[in-house]
PDB file of N, CA and C in Angstrom:
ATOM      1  N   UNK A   1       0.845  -1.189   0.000  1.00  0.00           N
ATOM      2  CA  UNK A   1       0.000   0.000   0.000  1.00  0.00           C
ATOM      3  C   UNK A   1       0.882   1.243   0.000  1.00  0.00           C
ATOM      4  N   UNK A   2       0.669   2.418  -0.810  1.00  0.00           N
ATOM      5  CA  UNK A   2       1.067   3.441  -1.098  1.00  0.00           C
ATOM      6  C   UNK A   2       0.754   4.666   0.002  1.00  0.00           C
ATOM      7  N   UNK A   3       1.371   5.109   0.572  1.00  0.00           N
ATOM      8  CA  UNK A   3       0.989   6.228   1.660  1.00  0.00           C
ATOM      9  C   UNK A   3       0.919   7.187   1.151  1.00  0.00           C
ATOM     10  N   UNK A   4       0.251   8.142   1.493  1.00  0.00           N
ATOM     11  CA  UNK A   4      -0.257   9.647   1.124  1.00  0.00           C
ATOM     12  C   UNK A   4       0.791  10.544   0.893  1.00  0.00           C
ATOM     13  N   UNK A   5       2.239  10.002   1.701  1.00  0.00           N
ATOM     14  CA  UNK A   5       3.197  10.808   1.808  1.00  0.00           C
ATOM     15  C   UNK A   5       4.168  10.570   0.744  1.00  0.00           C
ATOM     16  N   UNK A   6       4.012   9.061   0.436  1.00  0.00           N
ATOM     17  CA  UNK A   6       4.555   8.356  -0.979  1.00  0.00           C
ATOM     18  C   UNK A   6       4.186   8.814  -2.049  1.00  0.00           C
ATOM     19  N   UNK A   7       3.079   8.660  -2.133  1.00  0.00           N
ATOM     20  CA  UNK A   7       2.077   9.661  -3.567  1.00  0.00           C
ATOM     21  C   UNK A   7       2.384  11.226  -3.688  1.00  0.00           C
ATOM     22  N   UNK A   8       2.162  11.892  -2.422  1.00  0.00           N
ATOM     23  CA  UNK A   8       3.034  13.250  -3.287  1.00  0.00           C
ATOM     24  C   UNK A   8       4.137  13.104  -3.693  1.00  0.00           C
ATOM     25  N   UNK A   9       5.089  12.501  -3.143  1.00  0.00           N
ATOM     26  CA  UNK A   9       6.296  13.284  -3.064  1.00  0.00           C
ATOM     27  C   UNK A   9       6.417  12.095  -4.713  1.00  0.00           C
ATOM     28  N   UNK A  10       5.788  10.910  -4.816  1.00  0.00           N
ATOM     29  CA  UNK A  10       5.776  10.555  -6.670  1.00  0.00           C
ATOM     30  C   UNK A  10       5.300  11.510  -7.368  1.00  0.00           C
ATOM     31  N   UNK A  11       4.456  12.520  -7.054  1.00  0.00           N
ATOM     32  CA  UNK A  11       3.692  13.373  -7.668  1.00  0.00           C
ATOM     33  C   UNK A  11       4.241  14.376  -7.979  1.00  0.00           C
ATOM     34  N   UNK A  12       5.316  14.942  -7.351  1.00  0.00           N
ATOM     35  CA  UNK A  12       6.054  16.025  -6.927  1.00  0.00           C
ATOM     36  C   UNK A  12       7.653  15.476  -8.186  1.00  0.00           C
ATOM     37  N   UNK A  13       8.084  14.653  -7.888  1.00  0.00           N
ATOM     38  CA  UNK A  13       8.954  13.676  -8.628  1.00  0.00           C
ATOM     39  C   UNK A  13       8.789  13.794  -9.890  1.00  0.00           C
ATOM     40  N   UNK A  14       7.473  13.270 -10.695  1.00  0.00           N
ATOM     41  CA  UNK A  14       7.165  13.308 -11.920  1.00  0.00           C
ATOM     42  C   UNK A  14       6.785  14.502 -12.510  1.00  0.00           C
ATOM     43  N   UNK A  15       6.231  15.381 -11.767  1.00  0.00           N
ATOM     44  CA  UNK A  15       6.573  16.901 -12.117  1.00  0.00           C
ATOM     45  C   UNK A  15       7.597  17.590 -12.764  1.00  0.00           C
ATOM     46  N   UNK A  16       8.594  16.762 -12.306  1.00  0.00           N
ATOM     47  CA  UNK A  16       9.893  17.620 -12.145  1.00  0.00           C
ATOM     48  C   UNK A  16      10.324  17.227 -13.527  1.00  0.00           C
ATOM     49  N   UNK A  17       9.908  16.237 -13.815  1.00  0.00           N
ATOM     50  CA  UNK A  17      10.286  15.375 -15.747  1.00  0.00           C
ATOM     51  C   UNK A  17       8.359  15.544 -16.510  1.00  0.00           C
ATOM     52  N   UNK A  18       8.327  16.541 -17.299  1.00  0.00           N
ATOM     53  CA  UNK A  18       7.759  16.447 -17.856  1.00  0.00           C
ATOM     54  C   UNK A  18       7.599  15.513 -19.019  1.00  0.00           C
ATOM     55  N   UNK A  19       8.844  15.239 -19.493  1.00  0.00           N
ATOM     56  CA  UNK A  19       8.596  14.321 -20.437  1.00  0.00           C
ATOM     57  C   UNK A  19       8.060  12.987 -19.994  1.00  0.00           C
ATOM     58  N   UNK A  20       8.897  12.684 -19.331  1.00  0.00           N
ATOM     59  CA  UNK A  20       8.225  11.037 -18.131  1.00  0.00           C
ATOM     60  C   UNK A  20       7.057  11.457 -17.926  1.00  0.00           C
ATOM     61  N   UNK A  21       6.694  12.518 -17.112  1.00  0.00           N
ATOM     62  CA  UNK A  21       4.784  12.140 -16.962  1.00  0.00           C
ATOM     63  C   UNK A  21       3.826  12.241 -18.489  1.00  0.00           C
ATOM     64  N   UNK A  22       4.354  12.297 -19.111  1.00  0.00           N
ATOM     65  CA  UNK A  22       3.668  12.391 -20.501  1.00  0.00           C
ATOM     66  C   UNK A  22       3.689  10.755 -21.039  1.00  0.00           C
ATOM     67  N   UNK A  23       4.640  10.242 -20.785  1.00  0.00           N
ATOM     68  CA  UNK A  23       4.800   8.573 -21.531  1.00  0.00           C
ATOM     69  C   UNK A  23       4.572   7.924 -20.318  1.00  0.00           C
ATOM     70  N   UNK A  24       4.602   8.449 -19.047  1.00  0.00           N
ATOM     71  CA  UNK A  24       3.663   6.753 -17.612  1.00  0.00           C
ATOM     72  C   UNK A  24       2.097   7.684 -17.981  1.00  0.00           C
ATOM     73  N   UNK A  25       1.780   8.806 -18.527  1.00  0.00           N
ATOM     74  CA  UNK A  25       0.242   8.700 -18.615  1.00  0.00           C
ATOM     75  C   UNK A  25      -0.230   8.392 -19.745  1.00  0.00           C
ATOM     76  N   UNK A  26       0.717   8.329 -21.111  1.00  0.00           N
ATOM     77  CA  UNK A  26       0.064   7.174 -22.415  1.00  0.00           C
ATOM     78  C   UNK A  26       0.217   5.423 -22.184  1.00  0.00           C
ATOM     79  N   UNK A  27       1.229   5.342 -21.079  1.00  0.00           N
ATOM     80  CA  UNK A  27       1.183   4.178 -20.604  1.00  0.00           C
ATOM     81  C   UNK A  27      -0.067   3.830 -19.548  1.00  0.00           C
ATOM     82  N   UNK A  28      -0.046   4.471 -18.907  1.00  0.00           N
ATOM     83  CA  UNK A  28      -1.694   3.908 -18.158  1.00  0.00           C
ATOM     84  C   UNK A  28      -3.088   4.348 -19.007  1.00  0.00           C
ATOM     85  N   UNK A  29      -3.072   4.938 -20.262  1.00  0.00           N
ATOM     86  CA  UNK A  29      -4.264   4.987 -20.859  1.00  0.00           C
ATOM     87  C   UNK A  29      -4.073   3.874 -21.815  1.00  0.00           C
ATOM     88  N   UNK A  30      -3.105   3.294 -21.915  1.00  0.00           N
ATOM     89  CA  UNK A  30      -3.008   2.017 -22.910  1.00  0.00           C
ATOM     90  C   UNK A  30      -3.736   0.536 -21.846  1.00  0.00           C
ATOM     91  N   UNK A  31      -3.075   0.776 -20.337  1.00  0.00           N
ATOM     92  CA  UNK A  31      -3.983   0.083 -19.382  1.00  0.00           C
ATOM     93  C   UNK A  31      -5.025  -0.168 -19.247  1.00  0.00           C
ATOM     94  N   UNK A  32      -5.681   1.733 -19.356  1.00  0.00           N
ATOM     95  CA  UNK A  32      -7.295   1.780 -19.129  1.00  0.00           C
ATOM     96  C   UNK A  32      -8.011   1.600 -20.709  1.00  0.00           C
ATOM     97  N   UNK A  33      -7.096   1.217 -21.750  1.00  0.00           N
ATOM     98  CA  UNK A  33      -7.451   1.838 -23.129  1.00  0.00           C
ATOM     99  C   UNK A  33      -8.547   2.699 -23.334  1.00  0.00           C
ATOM    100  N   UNK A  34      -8.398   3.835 -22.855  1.00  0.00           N
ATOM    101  CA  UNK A  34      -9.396   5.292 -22.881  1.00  0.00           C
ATOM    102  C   UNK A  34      -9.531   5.734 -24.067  1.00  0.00           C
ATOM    103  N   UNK A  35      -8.709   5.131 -25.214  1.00  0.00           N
ATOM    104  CA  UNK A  35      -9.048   5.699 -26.492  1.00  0.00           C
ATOM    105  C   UNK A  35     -10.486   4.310 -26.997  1.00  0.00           C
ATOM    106  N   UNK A  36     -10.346   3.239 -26.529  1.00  0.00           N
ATOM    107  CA  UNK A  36     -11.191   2.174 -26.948  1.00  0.00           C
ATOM    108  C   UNK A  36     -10.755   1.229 -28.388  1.00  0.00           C
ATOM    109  N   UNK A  37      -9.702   2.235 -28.657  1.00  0.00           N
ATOM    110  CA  UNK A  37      -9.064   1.204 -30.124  1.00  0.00           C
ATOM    111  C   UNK A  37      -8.354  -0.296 -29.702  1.00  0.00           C
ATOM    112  N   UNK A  38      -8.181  -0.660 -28.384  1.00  0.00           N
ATOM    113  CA  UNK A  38      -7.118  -1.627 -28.713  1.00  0.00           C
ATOM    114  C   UNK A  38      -7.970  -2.842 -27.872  1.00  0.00           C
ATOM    115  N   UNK A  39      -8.365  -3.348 -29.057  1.00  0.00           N
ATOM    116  CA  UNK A  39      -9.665  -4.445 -29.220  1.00  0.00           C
ATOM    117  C   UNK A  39      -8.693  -5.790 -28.709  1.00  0.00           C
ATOM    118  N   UNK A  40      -7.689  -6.259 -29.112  1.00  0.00           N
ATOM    119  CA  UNK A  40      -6.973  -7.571 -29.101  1.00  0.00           C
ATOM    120  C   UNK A  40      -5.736  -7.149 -28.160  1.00  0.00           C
ATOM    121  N   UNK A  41      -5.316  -8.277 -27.233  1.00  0.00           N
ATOM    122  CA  UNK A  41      -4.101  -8.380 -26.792  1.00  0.00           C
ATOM    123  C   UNK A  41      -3.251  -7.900 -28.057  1.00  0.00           C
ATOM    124  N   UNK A  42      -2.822  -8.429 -28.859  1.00  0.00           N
ATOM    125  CA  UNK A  42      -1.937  -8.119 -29.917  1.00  0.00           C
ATOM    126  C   UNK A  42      -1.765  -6.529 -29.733  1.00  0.00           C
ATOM    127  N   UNK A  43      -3.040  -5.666 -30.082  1.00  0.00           N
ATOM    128  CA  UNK A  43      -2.584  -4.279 -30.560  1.00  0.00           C
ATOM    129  C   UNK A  43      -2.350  -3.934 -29.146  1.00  0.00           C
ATOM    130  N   UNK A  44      -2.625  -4.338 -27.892  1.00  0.00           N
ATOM    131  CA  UNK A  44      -2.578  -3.790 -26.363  1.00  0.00           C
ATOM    132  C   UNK A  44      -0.613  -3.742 -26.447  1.00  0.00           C
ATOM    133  N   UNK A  45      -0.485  -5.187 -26.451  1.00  0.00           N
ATOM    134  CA  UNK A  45       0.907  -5.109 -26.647  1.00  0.00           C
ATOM    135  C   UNK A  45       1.863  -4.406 -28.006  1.00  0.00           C
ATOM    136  N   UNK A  46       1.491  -4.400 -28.886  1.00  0.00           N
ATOM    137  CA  UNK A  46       2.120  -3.325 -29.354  1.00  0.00           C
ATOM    138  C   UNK A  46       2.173  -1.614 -28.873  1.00  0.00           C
ATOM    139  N   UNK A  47       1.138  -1.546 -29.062  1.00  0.00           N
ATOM    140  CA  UNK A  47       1.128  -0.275 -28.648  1.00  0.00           C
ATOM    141  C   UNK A  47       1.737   0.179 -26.692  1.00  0.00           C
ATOM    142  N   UNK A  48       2.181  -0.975 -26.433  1.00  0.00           N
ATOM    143  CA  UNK A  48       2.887  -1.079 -24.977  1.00  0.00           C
ATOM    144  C   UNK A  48       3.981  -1.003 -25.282  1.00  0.00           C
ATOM    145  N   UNK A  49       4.898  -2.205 -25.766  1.00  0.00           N
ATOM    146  CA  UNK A  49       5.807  -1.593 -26.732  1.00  0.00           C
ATOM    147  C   UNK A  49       6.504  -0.867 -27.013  1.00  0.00           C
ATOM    148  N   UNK A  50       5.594   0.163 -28.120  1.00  0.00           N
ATOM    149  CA  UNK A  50       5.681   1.172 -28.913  1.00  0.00           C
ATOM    150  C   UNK A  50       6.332   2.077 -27.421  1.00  0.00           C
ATOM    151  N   UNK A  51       4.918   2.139 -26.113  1.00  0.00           N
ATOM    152  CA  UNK A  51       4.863   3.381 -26.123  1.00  0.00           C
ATOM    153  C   UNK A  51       6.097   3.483 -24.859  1.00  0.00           C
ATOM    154  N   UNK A  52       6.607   2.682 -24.251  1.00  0.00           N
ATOM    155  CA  UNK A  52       7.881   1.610 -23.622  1.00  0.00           C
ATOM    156  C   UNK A  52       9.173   1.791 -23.582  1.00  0.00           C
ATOM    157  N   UNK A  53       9.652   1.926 -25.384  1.00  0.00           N
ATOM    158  CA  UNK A  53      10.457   2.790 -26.161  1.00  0.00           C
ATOM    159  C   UNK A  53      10.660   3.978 -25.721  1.00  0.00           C
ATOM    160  N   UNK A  54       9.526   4.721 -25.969  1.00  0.00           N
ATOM    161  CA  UNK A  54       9.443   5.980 -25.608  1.00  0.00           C
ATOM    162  C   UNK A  54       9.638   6.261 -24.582  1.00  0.00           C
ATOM    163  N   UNK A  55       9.271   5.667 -23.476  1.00  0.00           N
ATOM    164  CA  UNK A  55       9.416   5.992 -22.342  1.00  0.00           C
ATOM    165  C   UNK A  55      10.991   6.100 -21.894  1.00  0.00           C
ATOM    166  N   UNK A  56      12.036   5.016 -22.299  1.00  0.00           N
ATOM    167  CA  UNK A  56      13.346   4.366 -22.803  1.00  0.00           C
ATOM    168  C   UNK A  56      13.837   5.720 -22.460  1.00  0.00           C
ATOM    169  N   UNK A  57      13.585   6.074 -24.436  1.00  0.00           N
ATOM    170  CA  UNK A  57      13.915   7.675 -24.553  1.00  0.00           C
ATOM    171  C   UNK A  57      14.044   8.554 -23.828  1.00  0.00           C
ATOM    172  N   UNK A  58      13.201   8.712 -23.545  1.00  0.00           N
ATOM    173  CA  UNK A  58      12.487   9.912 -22.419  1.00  0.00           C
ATOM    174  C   UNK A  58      13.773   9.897 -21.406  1.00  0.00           C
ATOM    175  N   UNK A  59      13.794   8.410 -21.173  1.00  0.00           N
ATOM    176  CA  UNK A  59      14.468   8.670 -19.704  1.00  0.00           C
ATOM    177  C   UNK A  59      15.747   9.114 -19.681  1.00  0.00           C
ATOM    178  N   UNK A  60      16.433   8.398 -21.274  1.00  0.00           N
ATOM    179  CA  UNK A  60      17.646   8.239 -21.105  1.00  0.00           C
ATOM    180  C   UNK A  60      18.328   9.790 -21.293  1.00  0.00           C
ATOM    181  N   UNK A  61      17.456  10.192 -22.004  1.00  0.00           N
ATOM    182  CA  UNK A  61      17.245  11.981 -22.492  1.00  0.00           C
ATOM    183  C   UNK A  61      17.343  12.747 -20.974  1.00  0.00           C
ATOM    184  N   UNK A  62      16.759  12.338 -20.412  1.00  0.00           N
ATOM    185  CA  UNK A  62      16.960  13.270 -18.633  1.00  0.00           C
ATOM    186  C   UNK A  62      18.176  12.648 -18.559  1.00  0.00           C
ATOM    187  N   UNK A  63      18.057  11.705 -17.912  1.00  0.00           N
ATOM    188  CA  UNK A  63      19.850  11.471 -17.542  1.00  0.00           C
ATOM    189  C   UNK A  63      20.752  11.987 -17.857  1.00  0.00           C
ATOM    190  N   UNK A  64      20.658  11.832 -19.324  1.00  0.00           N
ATOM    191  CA  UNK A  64      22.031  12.551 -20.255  1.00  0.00           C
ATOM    192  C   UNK A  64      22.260  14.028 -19.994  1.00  0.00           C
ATOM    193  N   UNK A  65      20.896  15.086 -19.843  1.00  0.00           N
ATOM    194  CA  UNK A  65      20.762  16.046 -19.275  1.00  0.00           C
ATOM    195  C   UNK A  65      21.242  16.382 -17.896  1.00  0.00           C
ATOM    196  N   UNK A  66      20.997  15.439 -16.648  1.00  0.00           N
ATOM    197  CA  UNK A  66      21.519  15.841 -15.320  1.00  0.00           C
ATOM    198  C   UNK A  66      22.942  15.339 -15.139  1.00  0.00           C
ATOM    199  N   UNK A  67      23.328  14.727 -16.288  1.00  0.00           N
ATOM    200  CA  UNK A  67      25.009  14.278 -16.206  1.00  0.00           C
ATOM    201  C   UNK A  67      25.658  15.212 -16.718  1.00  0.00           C
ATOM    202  N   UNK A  68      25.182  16.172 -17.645  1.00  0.00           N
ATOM    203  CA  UNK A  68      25.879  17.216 -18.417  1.00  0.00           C
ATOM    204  C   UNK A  68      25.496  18.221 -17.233  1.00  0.00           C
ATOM    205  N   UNK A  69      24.709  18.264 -16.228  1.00  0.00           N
ATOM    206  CA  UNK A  69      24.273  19.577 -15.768  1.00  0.00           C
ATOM    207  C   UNK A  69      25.729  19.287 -14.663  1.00  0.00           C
ATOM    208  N   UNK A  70      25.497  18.096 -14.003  1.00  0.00           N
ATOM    209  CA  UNK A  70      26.565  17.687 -12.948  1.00  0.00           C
ATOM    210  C   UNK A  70      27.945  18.289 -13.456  1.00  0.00           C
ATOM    211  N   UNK A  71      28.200  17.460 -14.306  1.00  0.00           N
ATOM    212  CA  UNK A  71      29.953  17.689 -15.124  1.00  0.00           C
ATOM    213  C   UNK A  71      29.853  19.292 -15.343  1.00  0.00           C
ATOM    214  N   UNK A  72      29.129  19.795 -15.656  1.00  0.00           N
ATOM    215  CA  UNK A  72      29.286  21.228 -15.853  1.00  0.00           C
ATOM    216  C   UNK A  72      29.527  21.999 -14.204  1.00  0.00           C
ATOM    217  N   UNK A  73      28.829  21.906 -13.508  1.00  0.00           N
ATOM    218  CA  UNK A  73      29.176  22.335 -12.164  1.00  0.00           C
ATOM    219  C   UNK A  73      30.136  21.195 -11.287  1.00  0.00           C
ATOM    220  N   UNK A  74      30.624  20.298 -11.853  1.00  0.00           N
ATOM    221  CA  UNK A  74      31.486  19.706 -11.371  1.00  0.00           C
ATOM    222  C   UNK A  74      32.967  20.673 -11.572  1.00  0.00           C
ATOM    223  N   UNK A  75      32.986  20.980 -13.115  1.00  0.00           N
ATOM    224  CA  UNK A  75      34.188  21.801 -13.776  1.00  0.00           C
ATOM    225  C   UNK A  75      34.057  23.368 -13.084  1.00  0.00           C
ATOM    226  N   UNK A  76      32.953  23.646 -12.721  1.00  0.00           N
ATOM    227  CA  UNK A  76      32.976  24.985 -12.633  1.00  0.00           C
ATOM    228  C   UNK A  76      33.693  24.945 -11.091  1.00  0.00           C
ATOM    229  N   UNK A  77      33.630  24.089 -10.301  1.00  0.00           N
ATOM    230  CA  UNK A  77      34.345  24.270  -8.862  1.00  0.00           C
ATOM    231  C   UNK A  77      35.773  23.402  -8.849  1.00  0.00           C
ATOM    232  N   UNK A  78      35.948  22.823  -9.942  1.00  0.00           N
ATOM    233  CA  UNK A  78      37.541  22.017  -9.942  1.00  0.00           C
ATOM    234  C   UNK A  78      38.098  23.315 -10.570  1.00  0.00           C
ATOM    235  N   UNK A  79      37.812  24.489 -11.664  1.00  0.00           N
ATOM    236  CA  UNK A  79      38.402  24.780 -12.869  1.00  0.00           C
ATOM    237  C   UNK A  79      37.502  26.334 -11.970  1.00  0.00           C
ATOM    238  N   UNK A  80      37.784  27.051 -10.938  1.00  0.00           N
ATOM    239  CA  UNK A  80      36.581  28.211 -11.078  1.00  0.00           C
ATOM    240  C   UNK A  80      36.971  29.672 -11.840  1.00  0.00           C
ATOM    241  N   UNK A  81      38.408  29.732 -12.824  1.00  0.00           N
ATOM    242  CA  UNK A  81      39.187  30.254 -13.883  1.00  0.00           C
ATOM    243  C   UNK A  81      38.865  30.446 -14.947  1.00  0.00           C
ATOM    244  N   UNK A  82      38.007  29.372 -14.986  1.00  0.00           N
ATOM    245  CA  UNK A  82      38.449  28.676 -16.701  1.00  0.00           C
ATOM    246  C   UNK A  82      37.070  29.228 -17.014  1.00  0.00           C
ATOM    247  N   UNK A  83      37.543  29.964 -18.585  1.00  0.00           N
ATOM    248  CA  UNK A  83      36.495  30.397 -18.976  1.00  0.00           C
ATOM    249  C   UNK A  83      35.452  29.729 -19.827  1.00  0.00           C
ATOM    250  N   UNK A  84      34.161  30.142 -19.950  1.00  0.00           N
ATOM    251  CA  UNK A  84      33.677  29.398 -20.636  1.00  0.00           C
ATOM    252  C   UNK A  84      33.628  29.226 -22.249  1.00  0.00           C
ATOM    253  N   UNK A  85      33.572  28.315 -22.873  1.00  0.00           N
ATOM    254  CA  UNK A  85      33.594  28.273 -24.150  1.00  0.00           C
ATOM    255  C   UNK A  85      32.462  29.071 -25.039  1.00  0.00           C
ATOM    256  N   UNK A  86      32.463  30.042 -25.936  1.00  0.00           N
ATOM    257  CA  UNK A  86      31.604  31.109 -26.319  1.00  0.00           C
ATOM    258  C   UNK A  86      31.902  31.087 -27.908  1.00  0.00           C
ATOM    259  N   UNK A  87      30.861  30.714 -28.611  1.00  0.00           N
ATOM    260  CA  UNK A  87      31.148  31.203 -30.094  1.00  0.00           C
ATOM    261  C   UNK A  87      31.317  32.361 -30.363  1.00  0.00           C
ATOM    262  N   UNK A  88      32.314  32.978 -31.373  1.00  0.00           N
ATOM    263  CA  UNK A  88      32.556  34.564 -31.267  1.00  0.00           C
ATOM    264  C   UNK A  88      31.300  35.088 -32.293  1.00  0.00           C
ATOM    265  N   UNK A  89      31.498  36.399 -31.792  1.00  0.00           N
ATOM    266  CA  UNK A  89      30.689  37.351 -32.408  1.00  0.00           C
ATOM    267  C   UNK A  89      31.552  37.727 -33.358  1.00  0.00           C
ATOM    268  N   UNK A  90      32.225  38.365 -33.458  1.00  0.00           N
ATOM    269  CA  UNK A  90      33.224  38.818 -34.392  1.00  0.00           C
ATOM    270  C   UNK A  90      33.086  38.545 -35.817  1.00  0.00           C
ATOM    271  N   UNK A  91      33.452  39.331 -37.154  1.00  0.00           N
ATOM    272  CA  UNK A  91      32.932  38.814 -38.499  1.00  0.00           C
ATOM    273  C   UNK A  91      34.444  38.598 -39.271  1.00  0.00           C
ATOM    274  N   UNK A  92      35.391  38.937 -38.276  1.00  0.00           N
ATOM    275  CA  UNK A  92      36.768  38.716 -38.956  1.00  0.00           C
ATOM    276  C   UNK A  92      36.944  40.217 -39.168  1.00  0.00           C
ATOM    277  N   UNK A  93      38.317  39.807 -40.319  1.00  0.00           N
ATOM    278  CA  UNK A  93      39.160  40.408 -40.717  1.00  0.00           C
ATOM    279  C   UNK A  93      38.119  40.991 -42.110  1.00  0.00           C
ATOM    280  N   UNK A  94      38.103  42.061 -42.344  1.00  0.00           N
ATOM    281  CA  UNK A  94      37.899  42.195 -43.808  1.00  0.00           C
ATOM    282  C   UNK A  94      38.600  42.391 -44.776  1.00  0.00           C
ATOM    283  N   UNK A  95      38.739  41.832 -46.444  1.00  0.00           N
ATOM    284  CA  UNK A  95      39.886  41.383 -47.011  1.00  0.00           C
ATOM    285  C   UNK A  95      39.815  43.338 -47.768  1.00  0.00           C
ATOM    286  N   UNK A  96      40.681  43.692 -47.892  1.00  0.00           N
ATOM    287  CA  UNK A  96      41.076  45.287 -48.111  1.00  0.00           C
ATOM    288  C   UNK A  96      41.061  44.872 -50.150  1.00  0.00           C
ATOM    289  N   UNK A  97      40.430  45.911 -50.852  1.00  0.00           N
ATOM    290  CA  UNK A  97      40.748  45.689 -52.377  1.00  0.00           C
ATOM    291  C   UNK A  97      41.864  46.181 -52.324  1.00  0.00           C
ATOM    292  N   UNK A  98      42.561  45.720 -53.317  1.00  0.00           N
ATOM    293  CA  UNK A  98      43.669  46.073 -54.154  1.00  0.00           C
ATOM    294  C   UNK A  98      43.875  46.627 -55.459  1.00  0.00           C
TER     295      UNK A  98
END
């Protein structure tokens, strides 16, 4: 059993990843099939699947995000000098006629 205090703070959690609460709530409408299309086990499981993948995605997409956020403030307190990398503005040199 799930406690009241468990459920927010999941609630609070999945907030925080919008993308994840978007693919566990096409995943529980594939549960409740609220659209009514998925007549046969077969299409239930595909479209589980399908939507599974996505979820995959989703996740691996945050991760990759809070590992780049980490390493970035990891460098900024090993390295607190070092400047940051900036594409220039600058248009160059202009070539003079002759």
């Amino acid at each position: 059993m799930v406690t009241e205090n468990e459920a927010k703070l999941l609630v609070q959690r999945i907030l925080t990843h919008p993308g994840l609460k978007e693919r566990v709530e096409a995943i529980l409408d594939i549960a409740e099939n609220t659209s009514g299309e998925l007549v046969t086990a077969d299409q239930a499981e595909g479209k589980a699947i399908e939507e599974v993948q996505k979820l995959g995605r989703e996740l691996l997409k945050e991760w990759a995000f809070q590992r780049h956020e980490k390493a970035i403030e990891l460098a900024k307190n090993t390295h607190p000098n070092a400047k940051k990398h900036e594409k220039k503005s600058s248009t160059g040199n202009q070539h003079s006629e002759k």
